[in-house]
C-alpha atoms as a PDB file:
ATOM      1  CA  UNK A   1       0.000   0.000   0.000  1.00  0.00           C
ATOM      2  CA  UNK A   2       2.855   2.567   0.657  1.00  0.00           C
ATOM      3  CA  UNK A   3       5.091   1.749  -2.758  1.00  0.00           C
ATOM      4  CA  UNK A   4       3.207   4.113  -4.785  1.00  0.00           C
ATOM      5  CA  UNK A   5       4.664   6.763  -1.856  1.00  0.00           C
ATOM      6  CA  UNK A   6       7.984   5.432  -1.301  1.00  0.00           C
ATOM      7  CA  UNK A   7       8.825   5.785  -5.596  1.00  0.00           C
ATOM      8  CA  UNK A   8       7.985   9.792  -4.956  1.00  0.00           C
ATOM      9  CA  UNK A   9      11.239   9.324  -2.677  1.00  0.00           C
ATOM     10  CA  UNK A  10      12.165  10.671   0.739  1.00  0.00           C
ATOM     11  CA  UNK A  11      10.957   8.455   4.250  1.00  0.00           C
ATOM     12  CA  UNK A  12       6.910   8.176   4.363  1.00  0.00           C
ATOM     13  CA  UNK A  13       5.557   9.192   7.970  1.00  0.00           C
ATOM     14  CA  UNK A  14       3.857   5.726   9.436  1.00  0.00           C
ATOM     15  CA  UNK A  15       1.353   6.127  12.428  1.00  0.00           C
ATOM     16  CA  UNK A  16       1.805   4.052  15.387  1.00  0.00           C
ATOM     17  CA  UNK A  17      -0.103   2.854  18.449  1.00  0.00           C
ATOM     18  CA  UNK A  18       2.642   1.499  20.294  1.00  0.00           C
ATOM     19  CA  UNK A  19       1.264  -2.106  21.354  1.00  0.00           C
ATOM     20  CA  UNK A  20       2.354  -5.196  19.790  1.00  0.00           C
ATOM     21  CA  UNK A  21      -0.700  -7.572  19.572  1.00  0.00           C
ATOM     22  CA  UNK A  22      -1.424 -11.347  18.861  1.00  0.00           C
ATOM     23  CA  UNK A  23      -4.689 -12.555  16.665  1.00  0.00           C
ATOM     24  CA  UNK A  24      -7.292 -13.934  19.476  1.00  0.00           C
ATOM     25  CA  UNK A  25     -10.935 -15.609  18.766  1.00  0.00           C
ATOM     26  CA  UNK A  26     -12.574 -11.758  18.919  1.00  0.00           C
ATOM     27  CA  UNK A  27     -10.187  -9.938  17.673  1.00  0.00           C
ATOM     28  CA  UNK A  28      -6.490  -8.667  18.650  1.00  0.00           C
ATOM     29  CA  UNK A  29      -5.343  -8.731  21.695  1.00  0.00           C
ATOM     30  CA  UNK A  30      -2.841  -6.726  23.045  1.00  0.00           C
ATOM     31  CA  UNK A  31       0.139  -8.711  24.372  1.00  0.00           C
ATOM     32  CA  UNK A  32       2.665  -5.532  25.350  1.00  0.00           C
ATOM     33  CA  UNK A  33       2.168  -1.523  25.527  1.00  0.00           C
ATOM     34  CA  UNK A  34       5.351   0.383  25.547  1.00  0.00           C
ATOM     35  CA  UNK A  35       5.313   3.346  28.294  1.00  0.00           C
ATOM     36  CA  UNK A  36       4.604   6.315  27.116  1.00  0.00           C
ATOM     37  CA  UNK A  37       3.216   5.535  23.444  1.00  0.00           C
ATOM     38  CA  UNK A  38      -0.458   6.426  22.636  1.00  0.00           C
ATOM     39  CA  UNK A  39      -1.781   3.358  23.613  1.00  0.00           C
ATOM     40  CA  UNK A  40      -0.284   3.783  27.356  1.00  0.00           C
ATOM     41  CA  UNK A  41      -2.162   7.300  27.408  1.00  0.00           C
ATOM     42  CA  UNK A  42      -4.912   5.857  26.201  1.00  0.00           C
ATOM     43  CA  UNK A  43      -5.266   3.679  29.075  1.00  0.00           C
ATOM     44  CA  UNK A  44      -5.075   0.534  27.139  1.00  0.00           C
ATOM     45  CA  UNK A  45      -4.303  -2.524  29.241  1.00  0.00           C
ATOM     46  CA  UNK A  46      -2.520  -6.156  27.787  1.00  0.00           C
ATOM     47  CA  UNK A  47      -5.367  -8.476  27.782  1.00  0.00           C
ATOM     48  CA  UNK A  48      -7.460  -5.941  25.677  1.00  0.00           C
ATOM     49  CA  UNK A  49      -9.026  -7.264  22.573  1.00  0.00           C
ATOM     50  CA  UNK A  50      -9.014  -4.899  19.817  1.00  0.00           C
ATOM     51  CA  UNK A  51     -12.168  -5.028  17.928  1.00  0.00           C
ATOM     52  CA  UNK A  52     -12.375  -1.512  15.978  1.00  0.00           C
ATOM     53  CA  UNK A  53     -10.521   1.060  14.718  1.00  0.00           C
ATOM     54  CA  UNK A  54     -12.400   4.008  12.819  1.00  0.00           C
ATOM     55  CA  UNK A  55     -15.381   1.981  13.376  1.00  0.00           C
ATOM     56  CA  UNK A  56     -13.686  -0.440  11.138  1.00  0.00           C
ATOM     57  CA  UNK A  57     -13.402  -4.111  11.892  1.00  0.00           C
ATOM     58  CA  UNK A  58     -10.235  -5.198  12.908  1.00  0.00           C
ATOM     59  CA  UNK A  59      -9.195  -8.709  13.517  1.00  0.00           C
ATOM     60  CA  UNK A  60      -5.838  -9.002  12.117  1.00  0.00           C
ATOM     61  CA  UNK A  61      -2.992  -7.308  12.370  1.00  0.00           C
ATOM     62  CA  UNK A  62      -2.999  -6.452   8.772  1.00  0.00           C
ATOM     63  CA  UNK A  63      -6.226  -5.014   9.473  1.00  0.00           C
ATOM     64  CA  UNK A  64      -5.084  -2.301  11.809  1.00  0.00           C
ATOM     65  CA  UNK A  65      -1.985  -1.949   9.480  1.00  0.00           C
ATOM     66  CA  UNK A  66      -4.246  -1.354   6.773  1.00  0.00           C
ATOM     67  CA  UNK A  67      -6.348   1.133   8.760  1.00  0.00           C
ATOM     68  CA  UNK A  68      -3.323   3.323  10.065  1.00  0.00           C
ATOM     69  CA  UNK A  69      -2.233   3.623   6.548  1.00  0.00           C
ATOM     70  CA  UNK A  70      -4.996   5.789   5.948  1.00  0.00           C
ATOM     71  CA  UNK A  71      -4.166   8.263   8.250  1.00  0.00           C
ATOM     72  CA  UNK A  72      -1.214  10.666   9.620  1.00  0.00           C
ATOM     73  CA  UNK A  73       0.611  10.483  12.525  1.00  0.00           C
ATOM     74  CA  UNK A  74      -1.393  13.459  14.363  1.00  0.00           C
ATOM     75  CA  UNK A  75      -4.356  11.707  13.795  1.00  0.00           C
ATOM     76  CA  UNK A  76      -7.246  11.158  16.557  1.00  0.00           C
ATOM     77  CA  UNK A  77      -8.878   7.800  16.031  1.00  0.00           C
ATOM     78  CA  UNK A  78     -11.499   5.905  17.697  1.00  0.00           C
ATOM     79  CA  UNK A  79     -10.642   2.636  19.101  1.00  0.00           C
ATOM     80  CA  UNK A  80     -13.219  -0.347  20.306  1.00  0.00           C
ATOM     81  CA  UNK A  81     -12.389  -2.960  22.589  1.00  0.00           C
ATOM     82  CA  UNK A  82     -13.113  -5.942  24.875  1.00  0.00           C
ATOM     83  CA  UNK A  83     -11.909  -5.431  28.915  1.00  0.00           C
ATOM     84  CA  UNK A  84     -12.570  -8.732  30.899  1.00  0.00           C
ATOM     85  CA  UNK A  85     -15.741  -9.464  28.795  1.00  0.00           C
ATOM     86  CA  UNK A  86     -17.101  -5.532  28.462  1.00  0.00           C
ATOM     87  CA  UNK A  87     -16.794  -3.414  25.683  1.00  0.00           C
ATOM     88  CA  UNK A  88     -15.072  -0.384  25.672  1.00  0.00           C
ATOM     89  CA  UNK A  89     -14.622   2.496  23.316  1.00  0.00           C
ATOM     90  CA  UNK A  90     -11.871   5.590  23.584  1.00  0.00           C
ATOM     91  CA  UNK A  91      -9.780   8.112  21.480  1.00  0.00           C
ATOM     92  CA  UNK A  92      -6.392   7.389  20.977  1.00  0.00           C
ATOM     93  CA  UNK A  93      -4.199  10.052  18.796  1.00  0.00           C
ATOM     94  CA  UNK A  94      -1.273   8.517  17.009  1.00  0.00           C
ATOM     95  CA  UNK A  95       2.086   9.605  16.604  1.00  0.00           C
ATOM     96  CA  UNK A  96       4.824   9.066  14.055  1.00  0.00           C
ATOM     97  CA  UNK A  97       6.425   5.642  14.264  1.00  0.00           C
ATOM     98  CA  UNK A  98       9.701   5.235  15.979  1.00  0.00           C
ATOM     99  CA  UNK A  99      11.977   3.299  13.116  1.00  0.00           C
ATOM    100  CA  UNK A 100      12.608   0.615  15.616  1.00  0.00           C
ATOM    101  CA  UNK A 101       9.561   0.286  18.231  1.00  0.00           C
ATOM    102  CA  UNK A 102      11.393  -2.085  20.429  1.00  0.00           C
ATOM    103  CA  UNK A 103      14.327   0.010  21.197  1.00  0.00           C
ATOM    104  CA  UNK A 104      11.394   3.002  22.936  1.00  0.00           C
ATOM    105  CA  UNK A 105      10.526  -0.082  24.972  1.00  0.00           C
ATOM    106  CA  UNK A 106      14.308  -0.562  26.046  1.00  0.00           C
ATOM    107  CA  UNK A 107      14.885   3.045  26.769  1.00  0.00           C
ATOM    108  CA  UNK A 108      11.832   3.287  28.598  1.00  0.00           C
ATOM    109  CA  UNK A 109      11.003  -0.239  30.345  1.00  0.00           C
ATOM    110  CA  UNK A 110      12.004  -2.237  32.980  1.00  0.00           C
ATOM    111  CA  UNK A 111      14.047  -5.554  31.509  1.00  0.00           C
ATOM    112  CA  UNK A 112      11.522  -7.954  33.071  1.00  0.00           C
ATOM    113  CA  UNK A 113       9.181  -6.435  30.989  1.00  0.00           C
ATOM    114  CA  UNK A 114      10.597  -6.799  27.713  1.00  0.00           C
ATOM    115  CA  UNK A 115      10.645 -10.663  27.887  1.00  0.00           C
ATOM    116  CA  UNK A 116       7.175  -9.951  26.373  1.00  0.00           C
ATOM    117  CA  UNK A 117       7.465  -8.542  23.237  1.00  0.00           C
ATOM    118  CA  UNK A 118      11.144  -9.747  22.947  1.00  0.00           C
ATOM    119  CA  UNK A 119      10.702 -13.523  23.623  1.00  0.00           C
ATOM    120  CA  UNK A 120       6.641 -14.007  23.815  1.00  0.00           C
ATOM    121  CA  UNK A 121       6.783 -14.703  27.499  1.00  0.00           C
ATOM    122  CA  UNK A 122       5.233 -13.118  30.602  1.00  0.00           C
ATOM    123  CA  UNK A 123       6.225 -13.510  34.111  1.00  0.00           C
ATOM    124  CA  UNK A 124       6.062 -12.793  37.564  1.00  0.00           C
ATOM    125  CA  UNK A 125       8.259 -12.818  40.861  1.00  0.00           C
ATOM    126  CA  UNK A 126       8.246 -15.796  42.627  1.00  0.00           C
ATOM    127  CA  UNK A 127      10.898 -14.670  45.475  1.00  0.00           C
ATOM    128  CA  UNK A 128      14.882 -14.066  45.960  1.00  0.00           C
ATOM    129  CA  UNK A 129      17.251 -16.897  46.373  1.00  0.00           C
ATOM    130  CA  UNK A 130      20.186 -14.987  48.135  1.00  0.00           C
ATOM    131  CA  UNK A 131      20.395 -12.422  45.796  1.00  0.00           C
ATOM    132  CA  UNK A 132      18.922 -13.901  42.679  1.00  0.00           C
ATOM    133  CA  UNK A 133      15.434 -12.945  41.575  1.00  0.00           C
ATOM    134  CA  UNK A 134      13.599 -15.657  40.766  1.00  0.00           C
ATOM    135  CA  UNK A 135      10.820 -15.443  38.287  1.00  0.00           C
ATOM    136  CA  UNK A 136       7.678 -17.969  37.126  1.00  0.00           C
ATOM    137  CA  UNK A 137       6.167 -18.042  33.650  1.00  0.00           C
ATOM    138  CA  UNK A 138       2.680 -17.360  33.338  1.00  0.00           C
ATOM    139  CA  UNK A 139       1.847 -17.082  30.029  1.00  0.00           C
ATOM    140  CA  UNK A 140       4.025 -18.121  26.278  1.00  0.00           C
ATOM    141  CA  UNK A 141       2.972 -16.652  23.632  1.00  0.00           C
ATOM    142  CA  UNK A 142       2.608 -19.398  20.096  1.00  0.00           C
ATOM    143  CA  UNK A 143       5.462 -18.403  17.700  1.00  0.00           C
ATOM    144  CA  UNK A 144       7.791 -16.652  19.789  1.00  0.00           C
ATOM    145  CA  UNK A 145      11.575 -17.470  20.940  1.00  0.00           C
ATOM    146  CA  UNK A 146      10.022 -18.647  23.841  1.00  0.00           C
ATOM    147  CA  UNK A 147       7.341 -20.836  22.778  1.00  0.00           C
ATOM    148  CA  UNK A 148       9.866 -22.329  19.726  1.00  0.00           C
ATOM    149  CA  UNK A 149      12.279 -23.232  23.057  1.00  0.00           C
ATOM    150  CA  UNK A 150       9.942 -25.427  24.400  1.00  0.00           C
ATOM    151  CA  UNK A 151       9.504 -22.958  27.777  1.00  0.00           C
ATOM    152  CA  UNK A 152       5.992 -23.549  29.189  1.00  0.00           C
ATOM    153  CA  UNK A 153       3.434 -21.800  31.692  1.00  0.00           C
ATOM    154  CA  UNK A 154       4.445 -22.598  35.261  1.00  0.00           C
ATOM    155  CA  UNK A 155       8.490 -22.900  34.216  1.00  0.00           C
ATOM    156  CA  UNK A 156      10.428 -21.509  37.214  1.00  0.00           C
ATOM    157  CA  UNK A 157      13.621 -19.444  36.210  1.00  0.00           C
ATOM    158  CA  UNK A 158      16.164 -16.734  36.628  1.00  0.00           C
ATOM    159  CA  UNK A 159      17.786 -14.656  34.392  1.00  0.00           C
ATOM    160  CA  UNK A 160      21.673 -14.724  33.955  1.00  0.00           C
ATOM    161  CA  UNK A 161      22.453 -12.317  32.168  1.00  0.00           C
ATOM    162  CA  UNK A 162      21.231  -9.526  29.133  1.00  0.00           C
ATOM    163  CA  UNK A 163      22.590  -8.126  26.136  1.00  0.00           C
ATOM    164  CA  UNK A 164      21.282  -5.837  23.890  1.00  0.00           C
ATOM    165  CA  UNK A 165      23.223  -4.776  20.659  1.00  0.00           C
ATOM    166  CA  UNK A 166      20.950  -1.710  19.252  1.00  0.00           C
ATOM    167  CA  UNK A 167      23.474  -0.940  16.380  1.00  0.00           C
ATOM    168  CA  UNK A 168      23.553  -5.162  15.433  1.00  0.00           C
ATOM    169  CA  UNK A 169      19.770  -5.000  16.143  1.00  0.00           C
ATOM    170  CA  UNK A 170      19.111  -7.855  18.443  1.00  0.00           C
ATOM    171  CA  UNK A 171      18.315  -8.770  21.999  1.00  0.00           C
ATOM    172  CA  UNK A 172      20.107 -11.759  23.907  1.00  0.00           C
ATOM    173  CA  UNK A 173      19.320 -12.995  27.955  1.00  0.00           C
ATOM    174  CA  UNK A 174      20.303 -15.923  29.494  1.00  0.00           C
ATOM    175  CA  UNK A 175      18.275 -17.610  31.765  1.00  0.00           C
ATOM    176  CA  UNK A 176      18.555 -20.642  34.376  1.00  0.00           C
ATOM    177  CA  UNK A 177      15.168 -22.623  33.886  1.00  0.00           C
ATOM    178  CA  UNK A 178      13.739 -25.894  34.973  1.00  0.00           C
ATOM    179  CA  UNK A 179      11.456 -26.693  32.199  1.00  0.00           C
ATOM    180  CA  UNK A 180       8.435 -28.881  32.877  1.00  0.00           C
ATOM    181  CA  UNK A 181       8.507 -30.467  29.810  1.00  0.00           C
ATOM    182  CA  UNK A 182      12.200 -32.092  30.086  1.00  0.00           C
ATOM    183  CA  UNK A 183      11.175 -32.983  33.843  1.00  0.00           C
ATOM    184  CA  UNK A 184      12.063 -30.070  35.919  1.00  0.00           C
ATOM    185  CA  UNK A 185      16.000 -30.598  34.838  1.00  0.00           C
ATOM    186  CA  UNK A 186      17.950 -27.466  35.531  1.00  0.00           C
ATOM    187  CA  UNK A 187      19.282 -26.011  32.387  1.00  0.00           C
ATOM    188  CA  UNK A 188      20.925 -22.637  31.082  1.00  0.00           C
ATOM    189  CA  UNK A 189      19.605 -21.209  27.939  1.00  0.00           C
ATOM    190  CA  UNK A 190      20.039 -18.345  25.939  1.00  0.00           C
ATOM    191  CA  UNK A 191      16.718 -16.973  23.781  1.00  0.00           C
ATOM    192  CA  UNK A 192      17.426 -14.230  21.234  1.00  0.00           C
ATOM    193  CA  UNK A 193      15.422 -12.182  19.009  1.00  0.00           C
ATOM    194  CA  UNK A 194      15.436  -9.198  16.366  1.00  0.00           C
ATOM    195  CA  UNK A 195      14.773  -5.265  17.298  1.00  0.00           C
ATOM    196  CA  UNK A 196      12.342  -5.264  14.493  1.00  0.00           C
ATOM    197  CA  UNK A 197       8.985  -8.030  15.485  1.00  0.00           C
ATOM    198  CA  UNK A 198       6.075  -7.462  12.660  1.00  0.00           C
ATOM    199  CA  UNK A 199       3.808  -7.657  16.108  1.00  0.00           C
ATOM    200  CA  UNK A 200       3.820  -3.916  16.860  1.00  0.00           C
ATOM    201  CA  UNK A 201       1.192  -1.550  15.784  1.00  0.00           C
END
């Protein structure tokens, strides 16, 4: 949709939300909301399934790519959605899209946080062990480092170590996990991913 714009030359101004979302039954939910974006003013929430934007159907991602196409960064745009079974409507304006989403969420989030939208897995503290934060998955996204691992919901772990190369574009950590699927074995991983997932909107 944007070629006939790009041949005219120069950059072509994108919109952006600044959620990364995952197709659900009703819709799209919302998986991770960088601080700060429009979505985070907005009072969006992860959990939320998308159902609308402009009053337009949306249950795809490429839906809600197609949609922001249409409009500029400034613009203010109705959104619809689904909160813990009620619907919900708000205004969300839109700004200009960051060339690398992810690396707003590094500058502006806590690393816990980013083993969402980095790996596709959420979790919570489960206690210290001497000094080591100990963490417990709750939720793996399908199609994510994680998932592709074989880490599963209820995997206790801690996490070694991080890097982040923003020039090489990618994101490493190292965890120590028991997985439940080899049997509660102690292992040490590493998951990586790219700066760049298609997830964000």
């Amino acid at each position: 949709d944007i070629v006939p714009a790009l041949f005219k030359g120069g950059e072509v101004p994108l919109p952006w939300v600044g959620a990364m979302g995952v197709p659900s039954r009703n819709g799209l939910e919302i998986m991770y909301i960088v601080p700060g974006s429009p979505a985070y003013r907005a009072g969006l929430e992860p959990g939320d399934i998308i159902t609308h934007v402009a009053d337009r159907e949306t249950l795809h991602l490429r839906d809600i790519h197609r949609h922001l196409l249409d409009l500029s960064p400034d613009s203010l745009v109705g959104f619809r959605w689904i909160r813990q079974g009620k619907e919900m409507d708000g205004l969300i304006k839109l700004e200009l899209r960051p060339n690398r989403p992810l690396e707003k969420a590094i500058e502006r989030d806590i690393r816990e946080n980013l083993l969402v939208p980095l790996y596709g897995m959420r979790a919570e503290k489960s206690g210290m062990a001497g000094f080591e934060q100990n963490y417990i998955i709750t939720r793996i996204y399908s199609g994510f480092t994680a998932d592709e691992t074989g880490l599963s919901p209820n995997d206790p772990f801690s996490i070694r170590d991080w890097t982040i190369e923003e020039d090489k574009g990618y994101a490493a950590v190292r965890i120590r996990v028991k997985k439940r699927k080899a049997g509660f074995i102690e292992s040490v991983i590493q998951l990586a991913a790219y700066l760049e997932p298609a997830n964000f909107f």
